[in-house]
C-alpha atoms as a PDB file:
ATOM      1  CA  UNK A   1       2.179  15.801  -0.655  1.00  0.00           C
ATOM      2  CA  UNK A   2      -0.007  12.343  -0.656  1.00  0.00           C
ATOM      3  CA  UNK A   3      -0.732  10.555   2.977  1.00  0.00           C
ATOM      4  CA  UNK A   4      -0.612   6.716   2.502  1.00  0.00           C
ATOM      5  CA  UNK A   5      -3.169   5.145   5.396  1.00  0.00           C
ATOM      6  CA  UNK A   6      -3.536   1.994   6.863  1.00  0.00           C
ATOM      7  CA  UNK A   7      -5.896   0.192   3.948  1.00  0.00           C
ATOM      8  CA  UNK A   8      -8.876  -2.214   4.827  1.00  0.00           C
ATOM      9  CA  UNK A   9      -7.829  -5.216   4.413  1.00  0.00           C
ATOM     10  CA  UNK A  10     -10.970  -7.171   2.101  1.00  0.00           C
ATOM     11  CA  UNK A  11     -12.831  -9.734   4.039  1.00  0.00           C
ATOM     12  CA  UNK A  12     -10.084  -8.916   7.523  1.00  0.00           C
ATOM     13  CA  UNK A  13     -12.310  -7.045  10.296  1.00  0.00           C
ATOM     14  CA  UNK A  14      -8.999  -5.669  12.098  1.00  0.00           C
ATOM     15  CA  UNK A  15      -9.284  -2.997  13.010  1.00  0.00           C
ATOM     16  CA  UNK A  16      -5.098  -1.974  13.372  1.00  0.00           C
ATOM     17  CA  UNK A  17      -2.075  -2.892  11.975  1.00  0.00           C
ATOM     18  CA  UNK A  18       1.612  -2.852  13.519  1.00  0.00           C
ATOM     19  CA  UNK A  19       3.938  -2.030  11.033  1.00  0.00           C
ATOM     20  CA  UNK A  20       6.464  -4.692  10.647  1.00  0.00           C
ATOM     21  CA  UNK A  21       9.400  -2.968   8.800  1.00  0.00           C
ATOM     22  CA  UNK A  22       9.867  -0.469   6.047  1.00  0.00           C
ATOM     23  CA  UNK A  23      11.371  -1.634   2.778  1.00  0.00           C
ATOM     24  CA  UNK A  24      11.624   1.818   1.780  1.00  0.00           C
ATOM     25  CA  UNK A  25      13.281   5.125   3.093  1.00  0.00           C
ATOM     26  CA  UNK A  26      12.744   8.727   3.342  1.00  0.00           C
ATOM     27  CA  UNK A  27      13.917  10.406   0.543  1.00  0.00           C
ATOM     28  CA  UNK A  28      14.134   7.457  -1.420  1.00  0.00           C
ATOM     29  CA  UNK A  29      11.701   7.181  -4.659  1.00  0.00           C
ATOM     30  CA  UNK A  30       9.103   4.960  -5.301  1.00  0.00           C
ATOM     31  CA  UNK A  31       6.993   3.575  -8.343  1.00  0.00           C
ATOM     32  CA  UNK A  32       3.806   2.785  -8.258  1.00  0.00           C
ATOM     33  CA  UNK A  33       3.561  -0.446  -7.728  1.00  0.00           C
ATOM     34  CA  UNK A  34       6.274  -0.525  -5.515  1.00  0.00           C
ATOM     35  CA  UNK A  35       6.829  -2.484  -2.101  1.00  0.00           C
ATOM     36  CA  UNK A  36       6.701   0.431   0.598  1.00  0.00           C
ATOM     37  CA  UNK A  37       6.353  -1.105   4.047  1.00  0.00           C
ATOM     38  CA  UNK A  38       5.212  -5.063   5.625  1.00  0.00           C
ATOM     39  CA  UNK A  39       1.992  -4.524   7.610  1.00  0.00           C
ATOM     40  CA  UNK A  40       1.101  -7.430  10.449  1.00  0.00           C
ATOM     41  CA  UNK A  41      -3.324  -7.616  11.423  1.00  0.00           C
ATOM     42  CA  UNK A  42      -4.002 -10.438  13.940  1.00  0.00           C
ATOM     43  CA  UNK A  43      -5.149 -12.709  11.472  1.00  0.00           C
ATOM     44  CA  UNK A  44      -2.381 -11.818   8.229  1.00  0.00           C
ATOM     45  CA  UNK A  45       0.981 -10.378   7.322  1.00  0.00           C
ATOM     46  CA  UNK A  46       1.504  -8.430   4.243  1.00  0.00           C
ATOM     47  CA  UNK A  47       3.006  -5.441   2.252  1.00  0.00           C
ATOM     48  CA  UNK A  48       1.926  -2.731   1.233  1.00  0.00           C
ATOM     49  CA  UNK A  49       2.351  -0.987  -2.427  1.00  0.00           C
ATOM     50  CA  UNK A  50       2.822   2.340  -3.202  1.00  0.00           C
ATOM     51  CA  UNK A  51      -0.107   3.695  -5.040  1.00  0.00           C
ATOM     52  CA  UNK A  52       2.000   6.515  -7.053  1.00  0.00           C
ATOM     53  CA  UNK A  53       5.228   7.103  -8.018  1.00  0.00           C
ATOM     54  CA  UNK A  54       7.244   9.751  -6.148  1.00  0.00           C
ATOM     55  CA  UNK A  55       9.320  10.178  -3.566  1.00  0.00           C
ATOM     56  CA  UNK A  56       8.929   9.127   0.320  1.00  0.00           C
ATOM     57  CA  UNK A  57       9.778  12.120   2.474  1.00  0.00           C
ATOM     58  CA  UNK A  58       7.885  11.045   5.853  1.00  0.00           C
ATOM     59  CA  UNK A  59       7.060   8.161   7.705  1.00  0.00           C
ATOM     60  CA  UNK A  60       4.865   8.584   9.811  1.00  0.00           C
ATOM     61  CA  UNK A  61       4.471   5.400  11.750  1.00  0.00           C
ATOM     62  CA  UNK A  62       7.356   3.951  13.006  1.00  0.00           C
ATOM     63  CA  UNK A  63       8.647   0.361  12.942  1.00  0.00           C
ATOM     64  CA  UNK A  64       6.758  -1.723  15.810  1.00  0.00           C
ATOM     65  CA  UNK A  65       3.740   0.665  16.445  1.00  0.00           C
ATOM     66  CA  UNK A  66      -0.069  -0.403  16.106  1.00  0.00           C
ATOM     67  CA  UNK A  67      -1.722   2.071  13.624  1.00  0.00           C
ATOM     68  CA  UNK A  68      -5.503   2.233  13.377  1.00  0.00           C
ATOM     69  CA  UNK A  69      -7.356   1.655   9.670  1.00  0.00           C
ATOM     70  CA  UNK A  70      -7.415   4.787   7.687  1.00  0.00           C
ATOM     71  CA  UNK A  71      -4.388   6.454   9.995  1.00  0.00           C
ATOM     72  CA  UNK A  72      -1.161   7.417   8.115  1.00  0.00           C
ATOM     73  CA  UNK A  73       1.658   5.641   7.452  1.00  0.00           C
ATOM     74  CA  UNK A  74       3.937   8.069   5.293  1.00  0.00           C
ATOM     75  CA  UNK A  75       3.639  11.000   3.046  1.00  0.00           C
ATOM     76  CA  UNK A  76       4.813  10.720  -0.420  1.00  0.00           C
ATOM     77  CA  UNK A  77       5.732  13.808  -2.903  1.00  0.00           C
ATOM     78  CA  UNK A  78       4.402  13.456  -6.247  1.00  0.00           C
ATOM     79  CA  UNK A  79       5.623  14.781  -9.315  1.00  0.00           C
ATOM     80  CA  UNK A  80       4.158  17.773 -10.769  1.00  0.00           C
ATOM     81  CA  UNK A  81       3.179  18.516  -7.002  1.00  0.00           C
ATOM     82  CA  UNK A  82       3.873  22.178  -5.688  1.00  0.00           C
ATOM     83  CA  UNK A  83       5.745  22.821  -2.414  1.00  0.00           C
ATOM     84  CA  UNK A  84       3.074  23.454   0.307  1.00  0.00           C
ATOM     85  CA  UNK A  85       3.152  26.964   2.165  1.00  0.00           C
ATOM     86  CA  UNK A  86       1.560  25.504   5.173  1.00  0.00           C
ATOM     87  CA  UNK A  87       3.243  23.798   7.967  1.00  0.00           C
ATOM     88  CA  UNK A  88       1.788  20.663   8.229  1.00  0.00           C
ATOM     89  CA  UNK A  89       2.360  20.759  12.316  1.00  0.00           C
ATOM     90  CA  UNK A  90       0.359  23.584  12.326  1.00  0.00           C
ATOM     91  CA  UNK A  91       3.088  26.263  13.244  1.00  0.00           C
END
């Protein structure tokens, strides 16, 4: 499983985003490429792409809430990825 974060936004010094609304939903795939979720700073709107194809299977940040840079939005399942054997709550 690959965590998606909140990116740095080039030449924005926010330091959160909210996260507008999801375009995509769990267990629905995604392409690289791929619109995943709209991202609001202060200053700028935008969306967000997925970096790798695969399959969403958690978000992790819910519509309306203010993430911090570098926190996680979702977790995405590659291909070719094994099933982890750790419980990722900690359990």
């Amino acid at each position: 499983m690959t965590t998606v974060v909140v990116p740095k936004s080039g030449g924005v010094t926010s330091t959160k985003a909210t996260v507008v609304r999801w375009l995509k939903q769990e267990g629905e795939p995604v392409k690289q490429g791929e619109l995943l979720v709209e991202l609001e700073t202060e200053k700028v709107s935008y969306e967000l792409e997925s970096p790798w194809d695969g399959v969403l299977v958690k978000i992790l940040a819910q519509e309306a809430t203010e993430v911090p840079v570098g926190d996680p939005l979702c977790q995405i399942h590659r291909p070719g990825e094994g099933q982890s054997k750790e419980d990722p709550n900690g359990s």
